[in-house]
Protein backbone atom coordinates (compact mmCIF):
# COMPACT_ATOMS: atom_id res chain seq x y z
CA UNK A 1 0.00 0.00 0.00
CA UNK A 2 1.55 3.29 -1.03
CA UNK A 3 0.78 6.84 1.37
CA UNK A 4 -0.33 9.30 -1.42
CA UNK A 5 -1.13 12.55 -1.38
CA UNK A 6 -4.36 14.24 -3.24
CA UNK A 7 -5.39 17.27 -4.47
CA UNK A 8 -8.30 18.24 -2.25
CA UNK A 9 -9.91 19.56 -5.19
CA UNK A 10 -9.42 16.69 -7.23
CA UNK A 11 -9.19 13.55 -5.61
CA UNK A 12 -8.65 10.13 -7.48
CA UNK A 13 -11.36 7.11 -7.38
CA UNK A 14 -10.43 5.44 -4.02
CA UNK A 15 -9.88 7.98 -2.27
CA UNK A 16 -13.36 9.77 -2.74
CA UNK A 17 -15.14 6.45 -2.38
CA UNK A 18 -13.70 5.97 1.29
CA UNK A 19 -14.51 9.66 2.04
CA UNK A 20 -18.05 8.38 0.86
CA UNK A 21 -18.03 5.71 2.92
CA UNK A 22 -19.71 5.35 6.44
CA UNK A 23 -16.62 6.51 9.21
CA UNK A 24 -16.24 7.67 12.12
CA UNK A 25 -13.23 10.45 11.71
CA UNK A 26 -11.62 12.67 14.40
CA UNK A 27 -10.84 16.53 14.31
CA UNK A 28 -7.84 18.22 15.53
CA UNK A 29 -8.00 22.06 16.66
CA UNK A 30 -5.93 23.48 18.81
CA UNK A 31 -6.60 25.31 22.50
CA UNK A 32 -5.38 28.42 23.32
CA UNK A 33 -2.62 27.39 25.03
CA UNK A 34 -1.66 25.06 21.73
CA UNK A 35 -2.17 21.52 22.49
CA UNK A 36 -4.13 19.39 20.31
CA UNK A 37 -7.86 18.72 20.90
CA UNK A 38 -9.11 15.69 19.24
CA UNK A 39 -12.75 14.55 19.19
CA UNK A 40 -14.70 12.20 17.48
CA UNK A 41 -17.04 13.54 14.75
CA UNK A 42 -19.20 12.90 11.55
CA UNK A 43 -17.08 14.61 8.22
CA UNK A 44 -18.16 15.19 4.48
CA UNK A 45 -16.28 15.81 1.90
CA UNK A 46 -16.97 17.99 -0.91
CA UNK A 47 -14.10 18.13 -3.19
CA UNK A 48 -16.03 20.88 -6.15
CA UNK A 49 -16.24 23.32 -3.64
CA UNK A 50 -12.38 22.33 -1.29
CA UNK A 51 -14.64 22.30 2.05
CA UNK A 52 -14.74 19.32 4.72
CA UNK A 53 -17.86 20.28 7.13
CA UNK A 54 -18.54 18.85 10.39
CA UNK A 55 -22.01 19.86 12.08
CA UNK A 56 -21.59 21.09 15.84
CA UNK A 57 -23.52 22.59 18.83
CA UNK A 58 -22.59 26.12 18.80
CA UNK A 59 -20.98 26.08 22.45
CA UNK A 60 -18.80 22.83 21.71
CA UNK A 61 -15.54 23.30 22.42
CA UNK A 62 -14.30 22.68 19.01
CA UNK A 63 -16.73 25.31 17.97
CA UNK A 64 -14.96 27.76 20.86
CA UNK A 65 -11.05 26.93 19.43
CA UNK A 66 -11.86 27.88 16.19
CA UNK A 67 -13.81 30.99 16.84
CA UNK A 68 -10.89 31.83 19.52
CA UNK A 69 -8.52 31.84 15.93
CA UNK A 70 -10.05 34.95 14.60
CA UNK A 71 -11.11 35.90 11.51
CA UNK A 72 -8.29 34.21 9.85
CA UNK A 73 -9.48 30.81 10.73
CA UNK A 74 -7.83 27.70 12.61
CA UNK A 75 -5.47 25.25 11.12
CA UNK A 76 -7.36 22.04 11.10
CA UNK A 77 -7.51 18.16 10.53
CA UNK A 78 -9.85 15.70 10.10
CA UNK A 79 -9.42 11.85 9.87
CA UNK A 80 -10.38 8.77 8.94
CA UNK A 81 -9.24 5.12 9.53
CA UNK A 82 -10.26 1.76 8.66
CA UNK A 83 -7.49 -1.04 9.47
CA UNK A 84 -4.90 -0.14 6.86
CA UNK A 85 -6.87 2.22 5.27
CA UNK A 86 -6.72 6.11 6.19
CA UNK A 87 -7.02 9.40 4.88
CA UNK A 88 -6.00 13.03 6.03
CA UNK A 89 -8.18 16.39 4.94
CA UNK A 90 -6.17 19.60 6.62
CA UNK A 91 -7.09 23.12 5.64
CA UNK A 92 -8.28 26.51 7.58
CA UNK A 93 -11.72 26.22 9.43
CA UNK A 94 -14.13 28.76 10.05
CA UNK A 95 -17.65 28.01 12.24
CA UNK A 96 -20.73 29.15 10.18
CA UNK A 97 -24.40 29.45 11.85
CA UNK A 98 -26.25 30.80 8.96
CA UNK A 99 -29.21 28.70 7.92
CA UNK A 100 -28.12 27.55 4.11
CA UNK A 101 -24.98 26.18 5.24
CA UNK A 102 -25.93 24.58 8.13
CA UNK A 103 -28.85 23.06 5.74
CA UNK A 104 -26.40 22.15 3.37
CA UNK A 105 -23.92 20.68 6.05
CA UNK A 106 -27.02 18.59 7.53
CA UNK A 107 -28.26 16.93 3.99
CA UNK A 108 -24.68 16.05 3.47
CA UNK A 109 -24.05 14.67 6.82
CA UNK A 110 -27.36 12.38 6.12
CA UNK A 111 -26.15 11.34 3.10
CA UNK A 112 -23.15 10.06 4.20
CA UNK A 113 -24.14 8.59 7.29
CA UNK A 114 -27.68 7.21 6.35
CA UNK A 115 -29.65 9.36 9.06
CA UNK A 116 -30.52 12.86 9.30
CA UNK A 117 -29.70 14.67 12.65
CA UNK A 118 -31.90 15.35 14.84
CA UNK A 119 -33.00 18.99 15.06
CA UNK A 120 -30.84 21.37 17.04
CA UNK A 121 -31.64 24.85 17.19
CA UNK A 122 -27.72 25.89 18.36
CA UNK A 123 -25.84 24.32 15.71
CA UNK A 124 -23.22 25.79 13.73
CA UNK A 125 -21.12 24.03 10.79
CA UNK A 126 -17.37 23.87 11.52
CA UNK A 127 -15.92 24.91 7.04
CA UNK A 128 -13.01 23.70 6.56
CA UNK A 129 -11.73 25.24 3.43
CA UNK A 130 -8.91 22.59 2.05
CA UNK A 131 -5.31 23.09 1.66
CA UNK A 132 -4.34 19.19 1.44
CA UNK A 133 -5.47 15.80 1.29
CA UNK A 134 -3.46 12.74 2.20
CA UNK A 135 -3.80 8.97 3.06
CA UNK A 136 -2.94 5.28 2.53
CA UNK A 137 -5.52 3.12 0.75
């Protein structure tokens, strides 16, 4: 098995069929005072437009480290194994909480995972706008 890198933008066959696939993944921001902060979340991938999006509750955490970054965004990662198989999506994330994205975040996230989340008035979608794309398939 060869480690590969992707365009984010343009990924090949495999890769965009495991991104399709039903995983659990993990994100990566970072607290103020640096350290890694890794949770376990739900991920799609939407290579036309370079965005990752994981849905949140607004006062999560995550939500907190990346609005704690600024306007400039956070330097994120998200994951995704499956024995020998993984793959990598890094890029700048920003927390949106209008209503079309979040929308668009939730029919994605149903798609992928076969179930649409239940309502939430306080959630936000954590964009993660893609700078690189990695993994071992």
């Amino acid at each position: 098995m060869a480690t590969y890198p992707q365009d984010p933008g343009a990924p090949d066959a495999p890769y965009l069929t495991f991104w399709q696939e039903r995983h659990l993944c993990t994100l990566t921001t970072l607290r103020p005072d640096g350290t890694p902060h890794v949770v376990p979340v739900g991920v799609t991938y939407d290579p036309g437009a370079r965005l990752a999006r994981v849905i949140a509750h607004k006062a999560s955490a995550k939500v907190g480290h990346v609005l704690a970054a600024g306007p400039e965004g956070m330097p994120v990662a998200v994951c995704q194994v499956d024995g020998r198989r993984w793959a990598t999506l890094e890029g700048r994330a920003f927390v949106r909480s209008e209503p079309e994205p979040v929308a668009e975040a939730e029919r994605r996230y149903a798609e992928r995972y076969g179930r649409r989340p239940s309502p939430n008035p306080d959630r936000v979608v954590i964009e993660i706008r893609l700078t690189r794309a990695m993994g071992r398939g």
